[in-house]
N, C-alpha and C. Protein backbone atom coordinates (compact mmCIF):
# COMPACT_ATOMS: atom_id res chain seq x y z
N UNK A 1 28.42 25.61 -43.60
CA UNK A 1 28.57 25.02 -44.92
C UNK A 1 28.51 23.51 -44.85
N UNK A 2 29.22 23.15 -43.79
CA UNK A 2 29.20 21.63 -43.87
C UNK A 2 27.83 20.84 -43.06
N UNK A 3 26.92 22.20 -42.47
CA UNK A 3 25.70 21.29 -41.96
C UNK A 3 24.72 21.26 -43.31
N UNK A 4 24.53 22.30 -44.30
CA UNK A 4 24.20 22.13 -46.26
C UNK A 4 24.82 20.74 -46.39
N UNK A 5 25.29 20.29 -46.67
CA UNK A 5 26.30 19.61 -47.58
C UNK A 5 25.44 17.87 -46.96
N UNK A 6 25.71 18.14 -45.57
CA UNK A 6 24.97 16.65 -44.87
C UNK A 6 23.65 16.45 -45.05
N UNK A 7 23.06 18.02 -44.78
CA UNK A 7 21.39 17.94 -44.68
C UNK A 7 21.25 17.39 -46.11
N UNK A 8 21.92 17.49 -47.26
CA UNK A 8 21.24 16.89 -48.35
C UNK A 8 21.79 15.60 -48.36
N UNK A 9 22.89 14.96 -48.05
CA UNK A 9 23.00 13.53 -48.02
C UNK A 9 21.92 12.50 -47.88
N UNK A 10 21.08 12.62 -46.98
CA UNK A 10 19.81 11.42 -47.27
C UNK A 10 19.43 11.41 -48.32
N UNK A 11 18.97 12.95 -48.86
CA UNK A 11 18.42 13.02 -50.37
C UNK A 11 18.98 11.98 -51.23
N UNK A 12 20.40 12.08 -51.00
CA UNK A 12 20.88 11.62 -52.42
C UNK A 12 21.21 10.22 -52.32
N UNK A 13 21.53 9.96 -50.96
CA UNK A 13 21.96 8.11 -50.94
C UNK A 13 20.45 7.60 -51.35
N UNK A 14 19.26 8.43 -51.19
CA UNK A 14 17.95 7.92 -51.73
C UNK A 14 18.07 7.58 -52.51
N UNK A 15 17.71 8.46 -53.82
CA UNK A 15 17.98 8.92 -55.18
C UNK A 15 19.23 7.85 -55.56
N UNK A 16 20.44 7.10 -55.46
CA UNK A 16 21.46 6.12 -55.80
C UNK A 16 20.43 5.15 -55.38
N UNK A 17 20.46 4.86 -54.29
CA UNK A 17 19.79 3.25 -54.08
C UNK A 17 18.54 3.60 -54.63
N UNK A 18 17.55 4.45 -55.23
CA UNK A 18 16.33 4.01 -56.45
C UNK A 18 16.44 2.81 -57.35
N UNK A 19 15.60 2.02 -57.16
CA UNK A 19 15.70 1.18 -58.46
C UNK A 19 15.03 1.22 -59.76
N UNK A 20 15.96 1.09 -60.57
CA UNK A 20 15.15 1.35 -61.87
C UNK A 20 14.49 0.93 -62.84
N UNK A 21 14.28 -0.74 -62.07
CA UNK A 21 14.16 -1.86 -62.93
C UNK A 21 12.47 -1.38 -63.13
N UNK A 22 11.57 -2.41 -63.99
CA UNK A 22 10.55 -1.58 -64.50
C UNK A 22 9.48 -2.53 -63.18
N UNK A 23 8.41 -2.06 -63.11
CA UNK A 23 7.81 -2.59 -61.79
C UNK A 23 6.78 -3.74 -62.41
N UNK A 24 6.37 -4.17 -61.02
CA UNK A 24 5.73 -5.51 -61.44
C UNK A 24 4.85 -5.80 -62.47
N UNK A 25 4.52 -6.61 -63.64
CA UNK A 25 3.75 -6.51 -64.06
C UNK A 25 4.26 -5.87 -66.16
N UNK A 26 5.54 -5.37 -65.51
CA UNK A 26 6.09 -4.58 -66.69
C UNK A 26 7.06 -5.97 -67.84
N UNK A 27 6.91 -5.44 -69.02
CA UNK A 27 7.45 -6.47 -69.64
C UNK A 27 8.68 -6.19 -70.02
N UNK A 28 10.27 -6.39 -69.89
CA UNK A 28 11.19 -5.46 -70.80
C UNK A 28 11.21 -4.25 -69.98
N UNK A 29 10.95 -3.45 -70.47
CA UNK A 29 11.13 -1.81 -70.19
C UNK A 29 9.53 -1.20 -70.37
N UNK A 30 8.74 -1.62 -70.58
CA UNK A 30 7.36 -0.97 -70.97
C UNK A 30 6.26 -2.32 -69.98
N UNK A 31 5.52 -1.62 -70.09
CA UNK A 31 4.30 -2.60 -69.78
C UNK A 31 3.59 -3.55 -70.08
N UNK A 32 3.70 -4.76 -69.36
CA UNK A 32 2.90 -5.65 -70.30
C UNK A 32 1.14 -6.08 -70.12
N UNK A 33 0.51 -5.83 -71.31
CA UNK A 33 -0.67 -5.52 -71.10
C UNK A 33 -1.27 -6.46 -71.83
N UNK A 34 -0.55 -7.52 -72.39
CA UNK A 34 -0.76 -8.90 -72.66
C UNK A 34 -2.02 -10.19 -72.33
N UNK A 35 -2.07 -9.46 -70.74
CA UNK A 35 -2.90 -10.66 -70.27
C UNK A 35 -4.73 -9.74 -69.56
N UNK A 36 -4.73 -8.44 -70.29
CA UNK A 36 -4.97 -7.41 -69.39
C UNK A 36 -6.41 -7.27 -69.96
N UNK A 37 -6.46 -8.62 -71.34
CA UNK A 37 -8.10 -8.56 -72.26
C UNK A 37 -7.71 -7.65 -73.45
N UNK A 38 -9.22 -7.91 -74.08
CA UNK A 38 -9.70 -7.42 -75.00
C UNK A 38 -9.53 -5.75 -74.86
N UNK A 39 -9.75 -5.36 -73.62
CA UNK A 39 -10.06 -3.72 -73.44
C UNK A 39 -8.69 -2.87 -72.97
N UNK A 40 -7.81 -4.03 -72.94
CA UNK A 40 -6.52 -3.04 -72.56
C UNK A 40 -5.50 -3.55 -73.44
N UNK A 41 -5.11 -2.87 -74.53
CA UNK A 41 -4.04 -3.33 -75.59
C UNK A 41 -3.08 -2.05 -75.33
N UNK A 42 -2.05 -2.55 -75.91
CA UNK A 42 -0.49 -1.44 -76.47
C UNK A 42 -0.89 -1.07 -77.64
N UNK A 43 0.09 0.20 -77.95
CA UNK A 43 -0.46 0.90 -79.12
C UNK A 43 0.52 0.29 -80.29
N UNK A 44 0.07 0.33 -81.24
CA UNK A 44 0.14 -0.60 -82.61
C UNK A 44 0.44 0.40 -82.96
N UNK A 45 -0.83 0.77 -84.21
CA UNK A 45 -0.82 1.89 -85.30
C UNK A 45 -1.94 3.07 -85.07
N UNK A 46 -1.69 4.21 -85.42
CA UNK A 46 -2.54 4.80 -85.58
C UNK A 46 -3.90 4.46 -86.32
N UNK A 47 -4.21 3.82 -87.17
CA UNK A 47 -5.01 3.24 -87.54
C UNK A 47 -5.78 2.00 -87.23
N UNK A 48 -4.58 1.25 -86.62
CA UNK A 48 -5.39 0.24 -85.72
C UNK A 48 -6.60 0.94 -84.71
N UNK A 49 -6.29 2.08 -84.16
CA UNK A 49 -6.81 2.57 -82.99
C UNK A 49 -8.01 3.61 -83.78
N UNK A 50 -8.24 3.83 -84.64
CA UNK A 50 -8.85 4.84 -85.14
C UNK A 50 -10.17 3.63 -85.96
N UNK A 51 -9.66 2.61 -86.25
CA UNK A 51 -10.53 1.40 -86.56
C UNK A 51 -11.19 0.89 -85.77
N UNK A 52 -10.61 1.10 -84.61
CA UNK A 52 -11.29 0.13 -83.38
C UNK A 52 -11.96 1.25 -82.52
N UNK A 53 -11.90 2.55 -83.04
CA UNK A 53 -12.79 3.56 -82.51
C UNK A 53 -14.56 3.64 -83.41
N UNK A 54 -14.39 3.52 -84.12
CA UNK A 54 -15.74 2.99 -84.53
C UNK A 54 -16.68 2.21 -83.65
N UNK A 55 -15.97 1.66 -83.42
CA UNK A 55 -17.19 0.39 -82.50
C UNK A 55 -16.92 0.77 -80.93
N UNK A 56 -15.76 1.38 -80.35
CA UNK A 56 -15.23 1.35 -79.11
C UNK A 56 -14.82 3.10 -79.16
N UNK A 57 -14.97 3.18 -77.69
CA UNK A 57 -14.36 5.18 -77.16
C UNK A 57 -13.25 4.26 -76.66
N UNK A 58 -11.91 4.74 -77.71
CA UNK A 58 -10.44 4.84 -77.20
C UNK A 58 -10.21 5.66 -76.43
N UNK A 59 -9.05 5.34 -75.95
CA UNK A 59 -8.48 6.25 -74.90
C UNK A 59 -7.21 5.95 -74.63
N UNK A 60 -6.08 6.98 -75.73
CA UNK A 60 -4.46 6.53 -75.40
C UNK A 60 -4.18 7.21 -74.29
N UNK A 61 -3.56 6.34 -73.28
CA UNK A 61 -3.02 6.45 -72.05
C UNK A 61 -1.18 6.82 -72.49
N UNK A 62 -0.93 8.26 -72.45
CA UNK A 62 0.48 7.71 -72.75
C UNK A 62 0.90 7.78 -71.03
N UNK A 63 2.23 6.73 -70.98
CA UNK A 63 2.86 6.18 -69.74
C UNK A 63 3.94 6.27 -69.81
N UNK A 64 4.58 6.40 -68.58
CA UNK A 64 5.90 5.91 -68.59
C UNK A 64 6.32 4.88 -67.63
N UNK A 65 6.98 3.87 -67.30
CA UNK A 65 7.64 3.24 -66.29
C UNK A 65 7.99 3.58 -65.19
N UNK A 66 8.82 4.80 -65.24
CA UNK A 66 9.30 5.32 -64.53
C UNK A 66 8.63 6.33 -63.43
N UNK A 67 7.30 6.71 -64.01
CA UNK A 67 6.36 7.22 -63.47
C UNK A 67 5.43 6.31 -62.61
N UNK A 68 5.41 7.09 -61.39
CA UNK A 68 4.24 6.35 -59.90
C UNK A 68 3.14 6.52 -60.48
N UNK A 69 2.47 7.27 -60.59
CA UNK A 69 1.03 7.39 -60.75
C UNK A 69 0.90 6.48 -62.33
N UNK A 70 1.56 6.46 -63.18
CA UNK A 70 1.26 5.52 -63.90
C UNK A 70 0.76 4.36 -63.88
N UNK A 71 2.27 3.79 -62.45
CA UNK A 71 2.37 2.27 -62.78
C UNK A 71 0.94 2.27 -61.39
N UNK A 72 0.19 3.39 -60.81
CA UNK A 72 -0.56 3.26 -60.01
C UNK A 72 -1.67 3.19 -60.72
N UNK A 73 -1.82 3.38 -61.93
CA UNK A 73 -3.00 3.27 -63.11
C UNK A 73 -2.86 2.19 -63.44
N UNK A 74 -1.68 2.03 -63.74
CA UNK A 74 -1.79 0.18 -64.05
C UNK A 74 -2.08 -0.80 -63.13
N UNK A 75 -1.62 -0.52 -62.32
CA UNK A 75 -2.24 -1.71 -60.93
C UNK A 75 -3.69 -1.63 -60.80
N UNK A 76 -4.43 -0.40 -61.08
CA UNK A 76 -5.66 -0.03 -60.51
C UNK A 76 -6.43 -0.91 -61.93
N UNK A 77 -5.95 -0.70 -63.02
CA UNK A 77 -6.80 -1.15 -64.18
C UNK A 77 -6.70 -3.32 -64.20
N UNK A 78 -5.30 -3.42 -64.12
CA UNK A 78 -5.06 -4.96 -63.11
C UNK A 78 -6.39 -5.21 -62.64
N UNK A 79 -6.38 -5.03 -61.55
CA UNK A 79 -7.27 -5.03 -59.98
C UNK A 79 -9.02 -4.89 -60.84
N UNK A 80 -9.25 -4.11 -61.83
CA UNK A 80 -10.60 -3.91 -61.65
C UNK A 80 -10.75 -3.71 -63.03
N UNK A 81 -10.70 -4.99 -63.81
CA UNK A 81 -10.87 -5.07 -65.37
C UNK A 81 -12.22 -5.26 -65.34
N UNK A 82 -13.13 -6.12 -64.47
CA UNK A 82 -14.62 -5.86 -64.76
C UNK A 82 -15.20 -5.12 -64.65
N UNK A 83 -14.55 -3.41 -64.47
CA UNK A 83 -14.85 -2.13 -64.58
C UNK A 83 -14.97 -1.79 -65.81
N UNK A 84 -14.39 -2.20 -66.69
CA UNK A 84 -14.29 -1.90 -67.86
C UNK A 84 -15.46 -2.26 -69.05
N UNK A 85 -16.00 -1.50 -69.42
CA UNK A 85 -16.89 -1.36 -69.95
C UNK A 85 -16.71 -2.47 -71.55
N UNK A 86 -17.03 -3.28 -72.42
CA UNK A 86 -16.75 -4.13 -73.20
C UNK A 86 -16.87 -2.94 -74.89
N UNK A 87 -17.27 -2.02 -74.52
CA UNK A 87 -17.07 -0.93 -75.92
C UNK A 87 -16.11 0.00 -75.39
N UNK A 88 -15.56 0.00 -74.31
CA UNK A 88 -13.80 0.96 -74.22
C UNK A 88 -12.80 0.14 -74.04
N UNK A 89 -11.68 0.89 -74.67
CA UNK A 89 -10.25 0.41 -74.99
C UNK A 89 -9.70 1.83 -74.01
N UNK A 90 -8.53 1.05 -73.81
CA UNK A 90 -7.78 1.64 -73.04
C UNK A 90 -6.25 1.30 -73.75
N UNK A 91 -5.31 2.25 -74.31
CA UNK A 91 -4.40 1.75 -75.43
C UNK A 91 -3.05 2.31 -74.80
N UNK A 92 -2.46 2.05 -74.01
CA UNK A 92 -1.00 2.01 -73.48
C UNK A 92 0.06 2.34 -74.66
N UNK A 93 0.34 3.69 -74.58
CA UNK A 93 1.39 4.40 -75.42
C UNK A 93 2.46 4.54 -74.56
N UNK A 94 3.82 3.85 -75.00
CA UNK A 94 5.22 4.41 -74.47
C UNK A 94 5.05 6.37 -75.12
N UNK A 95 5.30 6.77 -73.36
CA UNK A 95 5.52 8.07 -73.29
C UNK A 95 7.05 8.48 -73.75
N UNK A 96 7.84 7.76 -73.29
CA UNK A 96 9.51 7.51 -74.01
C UNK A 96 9.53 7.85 -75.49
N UNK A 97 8.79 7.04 -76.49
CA UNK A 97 9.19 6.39 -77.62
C UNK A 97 8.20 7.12 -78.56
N UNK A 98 6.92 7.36 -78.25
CA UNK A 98 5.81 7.84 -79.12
C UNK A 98 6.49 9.65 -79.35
N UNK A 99 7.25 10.32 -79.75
CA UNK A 99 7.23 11.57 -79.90
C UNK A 99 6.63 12.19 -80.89
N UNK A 100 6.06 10.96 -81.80
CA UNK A 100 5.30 12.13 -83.10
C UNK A 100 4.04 12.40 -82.66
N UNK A 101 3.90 10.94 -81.85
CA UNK A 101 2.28 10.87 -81.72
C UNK A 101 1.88 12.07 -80.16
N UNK A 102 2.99 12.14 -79.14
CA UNK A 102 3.23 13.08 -78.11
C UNK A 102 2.68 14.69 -79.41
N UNK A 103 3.34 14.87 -80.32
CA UNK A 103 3.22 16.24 -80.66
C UNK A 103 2.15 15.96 -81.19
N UNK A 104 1.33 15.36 -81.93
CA UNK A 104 -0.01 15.51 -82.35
C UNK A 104 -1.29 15.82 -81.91
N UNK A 105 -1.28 15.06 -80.26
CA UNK A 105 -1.82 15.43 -79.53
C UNK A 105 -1.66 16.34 -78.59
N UNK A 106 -0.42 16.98 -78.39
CA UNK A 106 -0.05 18.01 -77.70
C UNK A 106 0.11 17.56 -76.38
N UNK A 107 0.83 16.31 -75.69
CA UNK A 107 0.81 16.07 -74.94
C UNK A 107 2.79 16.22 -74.31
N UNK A 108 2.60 16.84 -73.45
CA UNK A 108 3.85 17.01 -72.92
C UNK A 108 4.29 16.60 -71.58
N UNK A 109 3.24 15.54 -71.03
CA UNK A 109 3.62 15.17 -69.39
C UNK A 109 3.07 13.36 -69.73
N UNK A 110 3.75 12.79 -69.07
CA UNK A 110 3.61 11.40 -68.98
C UNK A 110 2.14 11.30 -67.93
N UNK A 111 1.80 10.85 -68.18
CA UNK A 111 0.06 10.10 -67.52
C UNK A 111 -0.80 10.72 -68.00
N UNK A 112 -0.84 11.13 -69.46
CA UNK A 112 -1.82 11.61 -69.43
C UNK A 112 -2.73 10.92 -71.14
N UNK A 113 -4.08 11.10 -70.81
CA UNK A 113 -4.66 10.55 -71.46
C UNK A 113 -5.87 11.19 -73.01
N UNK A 114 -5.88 10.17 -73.88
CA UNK A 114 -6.43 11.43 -74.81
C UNK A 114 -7.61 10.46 -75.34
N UNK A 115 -8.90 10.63 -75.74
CA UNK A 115 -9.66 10.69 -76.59
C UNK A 115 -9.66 10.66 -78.04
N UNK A 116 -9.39 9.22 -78.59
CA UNK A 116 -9.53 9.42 -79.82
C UNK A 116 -10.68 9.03 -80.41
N UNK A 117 -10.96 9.89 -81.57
CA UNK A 117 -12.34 9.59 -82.84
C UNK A 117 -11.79 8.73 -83.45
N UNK A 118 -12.31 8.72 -84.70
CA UNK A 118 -12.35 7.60 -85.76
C UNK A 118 -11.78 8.46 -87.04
N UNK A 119 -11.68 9.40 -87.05
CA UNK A 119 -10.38 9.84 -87.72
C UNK A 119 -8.87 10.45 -86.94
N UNK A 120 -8.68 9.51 -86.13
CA UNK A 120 -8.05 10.16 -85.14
C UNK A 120 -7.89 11.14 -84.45
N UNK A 121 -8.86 12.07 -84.73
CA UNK A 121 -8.79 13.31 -84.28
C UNK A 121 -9.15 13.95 -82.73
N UNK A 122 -8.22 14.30 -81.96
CA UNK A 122 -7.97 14.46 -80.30
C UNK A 122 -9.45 14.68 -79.55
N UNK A 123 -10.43 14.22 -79.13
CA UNK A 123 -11.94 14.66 -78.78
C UNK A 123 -11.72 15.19 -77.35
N UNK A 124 -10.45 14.38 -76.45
CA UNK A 124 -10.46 14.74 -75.28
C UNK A 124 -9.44 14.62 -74.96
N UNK A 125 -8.53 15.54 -74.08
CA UNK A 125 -7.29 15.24 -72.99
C UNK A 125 -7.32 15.72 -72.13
N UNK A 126 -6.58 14.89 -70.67
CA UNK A 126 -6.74 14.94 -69.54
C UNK A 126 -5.09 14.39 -69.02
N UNK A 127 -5.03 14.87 -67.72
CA UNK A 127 -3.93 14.57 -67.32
C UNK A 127 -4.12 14.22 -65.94
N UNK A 128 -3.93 12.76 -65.01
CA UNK A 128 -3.83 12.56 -63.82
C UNK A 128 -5.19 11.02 -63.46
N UNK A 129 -5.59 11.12 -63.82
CA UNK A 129 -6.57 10.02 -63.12
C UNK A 129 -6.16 8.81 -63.49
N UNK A 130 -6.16 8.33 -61.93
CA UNK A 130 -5.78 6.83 -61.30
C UNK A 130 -6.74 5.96 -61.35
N UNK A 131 -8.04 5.72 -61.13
CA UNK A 131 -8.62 4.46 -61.01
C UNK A 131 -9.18 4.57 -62.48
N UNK A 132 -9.64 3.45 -63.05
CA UNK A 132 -10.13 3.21 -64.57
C UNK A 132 -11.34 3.61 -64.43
N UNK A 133 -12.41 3.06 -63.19
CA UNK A 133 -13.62 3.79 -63.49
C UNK A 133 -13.63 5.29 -63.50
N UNK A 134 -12.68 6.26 -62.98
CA UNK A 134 -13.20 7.46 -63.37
C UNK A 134 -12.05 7.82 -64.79
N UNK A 135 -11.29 6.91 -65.38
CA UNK A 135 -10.68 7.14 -66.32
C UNK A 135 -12.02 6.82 -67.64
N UNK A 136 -12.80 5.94 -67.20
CA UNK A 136 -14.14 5.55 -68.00
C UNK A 136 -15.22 6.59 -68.32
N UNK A 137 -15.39 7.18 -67.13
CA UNK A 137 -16.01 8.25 -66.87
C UNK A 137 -15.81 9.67 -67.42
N UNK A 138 -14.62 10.00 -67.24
CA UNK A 138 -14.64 11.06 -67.98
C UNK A 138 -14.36 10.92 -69.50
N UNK A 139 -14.24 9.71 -69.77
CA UNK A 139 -14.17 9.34 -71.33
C UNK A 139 -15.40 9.84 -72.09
N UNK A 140 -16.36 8.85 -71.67
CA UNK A 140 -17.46 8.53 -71.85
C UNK A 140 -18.40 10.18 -71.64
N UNK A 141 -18.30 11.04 -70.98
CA UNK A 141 -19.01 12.07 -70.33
C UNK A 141 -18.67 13.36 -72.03
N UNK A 142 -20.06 13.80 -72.22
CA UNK A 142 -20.20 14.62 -73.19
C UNK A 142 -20.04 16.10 -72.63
């Protein structure tokens, strides 16, 4: 009983010393995507994004902070903004905070990304991809 009890101790002095502060690059508690151009904004309004799909293939990224592979999307989109195509947006949704917009699109896991039209209506979702060019890619792909 008492060799249970130790074998999980590393686990958990892990798990306490985690830090939870938000990682580099993050503004507050969310991401700051401020300096990140024209092609990588935070989400506004639904309509902002459904306006700017006309001219541009959106693509809400919802995120969380707290999530690796996120903040590993964000570093990767950082690192390689002249990947980015000048007619895609890439629109950073708090995965936390967005719950109406989570049920509209039917999205129930943080990193994952959706396809919007120009009446907002869901064209594509996907869940998991890290670098922006193949986040571009499967945007873009009919």
């Amino acid at each position: 009983m008492k060799i249970r009890i130790l074998a999980g101790l590393p686990l958990m002095v892990l798990l306490l010393s985690c830090s939870c502060q938000p990682a580099a690059g993050q503004k507050g508690s969310f991401y700051d995507v401020s300096a990140l151009g024209p092609q990588v904004l935070p989400f506004t309004t639904e309509q902002a994004a459904q306006e700017l799909a006309k001219t541009h293939t959106v693509v809400y990224f919802f995120t969380a902070t707290w999530c690796f592979e996120c903040q590993e999307t964000y570093r990767d989109v950082q690192a390689n903004l002249k990947a980015i195509p000048s007619d895609f947006t890439l629109i950073y949704v708090n995965y936390d905070q967005e719950s109406i917009l989570k049920q509209k699109y039917g999205v129930t896991v943080q990193h994952t990304f959706v396809l919007v039209g120009t009446q907002g209506e869901r064209k594509k979702i996907w869940v998991g991809t890290i670098p922006i060019v193949d986040i571009v890619a499967i945007a873009k792909r009919k």
